[in-house]
C-alpha atoms as a PDB file:
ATOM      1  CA  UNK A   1     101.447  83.454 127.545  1.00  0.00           C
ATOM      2  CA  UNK A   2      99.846  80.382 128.955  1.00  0.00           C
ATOM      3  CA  UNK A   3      96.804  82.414 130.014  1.00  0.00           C
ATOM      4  CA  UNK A   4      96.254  83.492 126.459  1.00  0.00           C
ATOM      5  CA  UNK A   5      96.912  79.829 125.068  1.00  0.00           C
ATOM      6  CA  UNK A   6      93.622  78.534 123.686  1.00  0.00           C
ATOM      7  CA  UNK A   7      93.360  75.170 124.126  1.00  0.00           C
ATOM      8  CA  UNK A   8      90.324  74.913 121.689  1.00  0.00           C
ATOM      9  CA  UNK A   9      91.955  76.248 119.080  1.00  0.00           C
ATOM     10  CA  UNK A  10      95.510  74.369 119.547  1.00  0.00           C
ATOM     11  CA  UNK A  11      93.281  71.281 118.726  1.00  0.00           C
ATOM     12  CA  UNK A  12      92.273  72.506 115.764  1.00  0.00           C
ATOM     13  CA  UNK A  13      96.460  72.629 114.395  1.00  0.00           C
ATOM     14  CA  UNK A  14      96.242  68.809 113.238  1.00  0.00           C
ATOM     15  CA  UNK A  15      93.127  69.632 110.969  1.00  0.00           C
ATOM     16  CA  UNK A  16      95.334  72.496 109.052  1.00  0.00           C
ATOM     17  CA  UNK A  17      98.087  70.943 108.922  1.00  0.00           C
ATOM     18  CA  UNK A  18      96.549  67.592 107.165  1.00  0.00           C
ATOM     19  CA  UNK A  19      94.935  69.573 104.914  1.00  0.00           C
ATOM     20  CA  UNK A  20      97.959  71.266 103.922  1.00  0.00           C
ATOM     21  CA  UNK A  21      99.944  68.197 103.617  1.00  0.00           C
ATOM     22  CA  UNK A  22      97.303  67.004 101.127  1.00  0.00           C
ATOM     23  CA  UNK A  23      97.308  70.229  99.321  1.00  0.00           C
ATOM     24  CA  UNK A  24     101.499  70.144  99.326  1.00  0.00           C
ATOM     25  CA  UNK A  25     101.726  66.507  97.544  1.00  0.00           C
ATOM     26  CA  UNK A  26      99.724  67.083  94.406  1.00  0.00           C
ATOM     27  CA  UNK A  27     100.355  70.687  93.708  1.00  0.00           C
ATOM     28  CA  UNK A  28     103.584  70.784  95.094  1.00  0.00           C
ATOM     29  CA  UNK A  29     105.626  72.720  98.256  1.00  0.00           C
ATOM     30  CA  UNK A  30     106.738  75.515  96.373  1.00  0.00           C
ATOM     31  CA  UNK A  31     105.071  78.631  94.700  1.00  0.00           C
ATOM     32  CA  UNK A  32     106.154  79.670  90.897  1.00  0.00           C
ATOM     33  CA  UNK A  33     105.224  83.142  91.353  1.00  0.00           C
ATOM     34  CA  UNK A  34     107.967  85.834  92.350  1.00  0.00           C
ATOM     35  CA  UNK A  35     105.585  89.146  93.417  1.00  0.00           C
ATOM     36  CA  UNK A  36     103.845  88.900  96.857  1.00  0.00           C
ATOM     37  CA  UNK A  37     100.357  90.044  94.979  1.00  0.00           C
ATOM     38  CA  UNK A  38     100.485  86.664  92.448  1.00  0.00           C
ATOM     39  CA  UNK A  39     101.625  84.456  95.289  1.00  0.00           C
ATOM     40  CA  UNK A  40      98.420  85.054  96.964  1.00  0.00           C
ATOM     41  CA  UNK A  41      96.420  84.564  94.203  1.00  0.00           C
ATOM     42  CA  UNK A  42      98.381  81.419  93.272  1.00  0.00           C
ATOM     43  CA  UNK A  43      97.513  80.303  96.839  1.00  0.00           C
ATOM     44  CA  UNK A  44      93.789  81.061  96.238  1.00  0.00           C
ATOM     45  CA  UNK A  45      93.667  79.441  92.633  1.00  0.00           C
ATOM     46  CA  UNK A  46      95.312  76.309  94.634  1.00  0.00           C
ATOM     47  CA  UNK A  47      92.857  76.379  97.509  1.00  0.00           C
ATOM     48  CA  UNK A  48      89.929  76.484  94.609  1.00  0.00           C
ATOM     49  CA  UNK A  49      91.408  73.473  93.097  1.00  0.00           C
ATOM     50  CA  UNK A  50      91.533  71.343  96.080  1.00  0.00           C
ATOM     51  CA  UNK A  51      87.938  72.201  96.942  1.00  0.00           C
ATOM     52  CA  UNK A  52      87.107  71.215  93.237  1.00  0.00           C
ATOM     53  CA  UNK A  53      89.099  68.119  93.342  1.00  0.00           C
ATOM     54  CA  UNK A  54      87.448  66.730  96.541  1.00  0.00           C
ATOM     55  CA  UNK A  55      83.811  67.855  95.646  1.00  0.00           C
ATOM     56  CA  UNK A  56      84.212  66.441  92.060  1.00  0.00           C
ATOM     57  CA  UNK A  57      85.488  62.700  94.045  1.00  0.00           C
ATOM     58  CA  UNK A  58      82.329  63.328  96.579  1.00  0.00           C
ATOM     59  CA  UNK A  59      80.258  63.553  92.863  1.00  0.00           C
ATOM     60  CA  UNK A  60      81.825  60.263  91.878  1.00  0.00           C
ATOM     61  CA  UNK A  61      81.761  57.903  94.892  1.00  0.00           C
ATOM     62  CA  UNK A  62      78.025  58.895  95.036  1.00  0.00           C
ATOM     63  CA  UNK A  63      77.299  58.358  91.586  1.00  0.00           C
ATOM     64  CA  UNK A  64      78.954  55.063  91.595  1.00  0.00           C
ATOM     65  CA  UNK A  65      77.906  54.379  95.157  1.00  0.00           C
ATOM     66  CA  UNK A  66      75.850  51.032  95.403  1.00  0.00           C
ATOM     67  CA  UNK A  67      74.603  52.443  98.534  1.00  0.00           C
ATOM     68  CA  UNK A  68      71.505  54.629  99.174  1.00  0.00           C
ATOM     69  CA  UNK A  69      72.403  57.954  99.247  1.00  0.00           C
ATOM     70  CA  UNK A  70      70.503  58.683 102.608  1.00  0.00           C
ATOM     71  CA  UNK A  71      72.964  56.173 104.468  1.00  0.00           C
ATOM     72  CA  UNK A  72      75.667  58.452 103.424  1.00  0.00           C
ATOM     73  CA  UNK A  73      73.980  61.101 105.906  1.00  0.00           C
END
């Protein structure tokens, strides 16, 4: 087993596990669907709406950014 461990990927674990804590505390823990079909698409339909909801904040910090947008970069 420890031969197969990758240690590159292990590091990764905090990453995905961040992300779904942020995921869990607006959307919350639990799915609504029953049927192992919706669940998945619930699961997408979240995973669309988190990428929404962080590129529309991106859209609004650099609209209201007093910064130039090349410093950003």
């Amino acid at each position: 087993m420890k031969r197969s461990y990758s240690k590159l990927l292990y590091n990764q674990r905090n990453k995905d596990e961040t992300i779904m804590s942020v995921n869990k505390r607006p959307f919350g823990d639990c799915l609504i669907s029953r049927r192992i079909r919706t669940q998945s698409s619930e699961l997408v339909f979240r995973c669309i709406t988190y990428n929404m909801d962080r590129l529309t904040n991106l859209v609004i910090l650099l609209m209201f950014s007093t910064k130039p947008i090349l410093s950003f970069f």
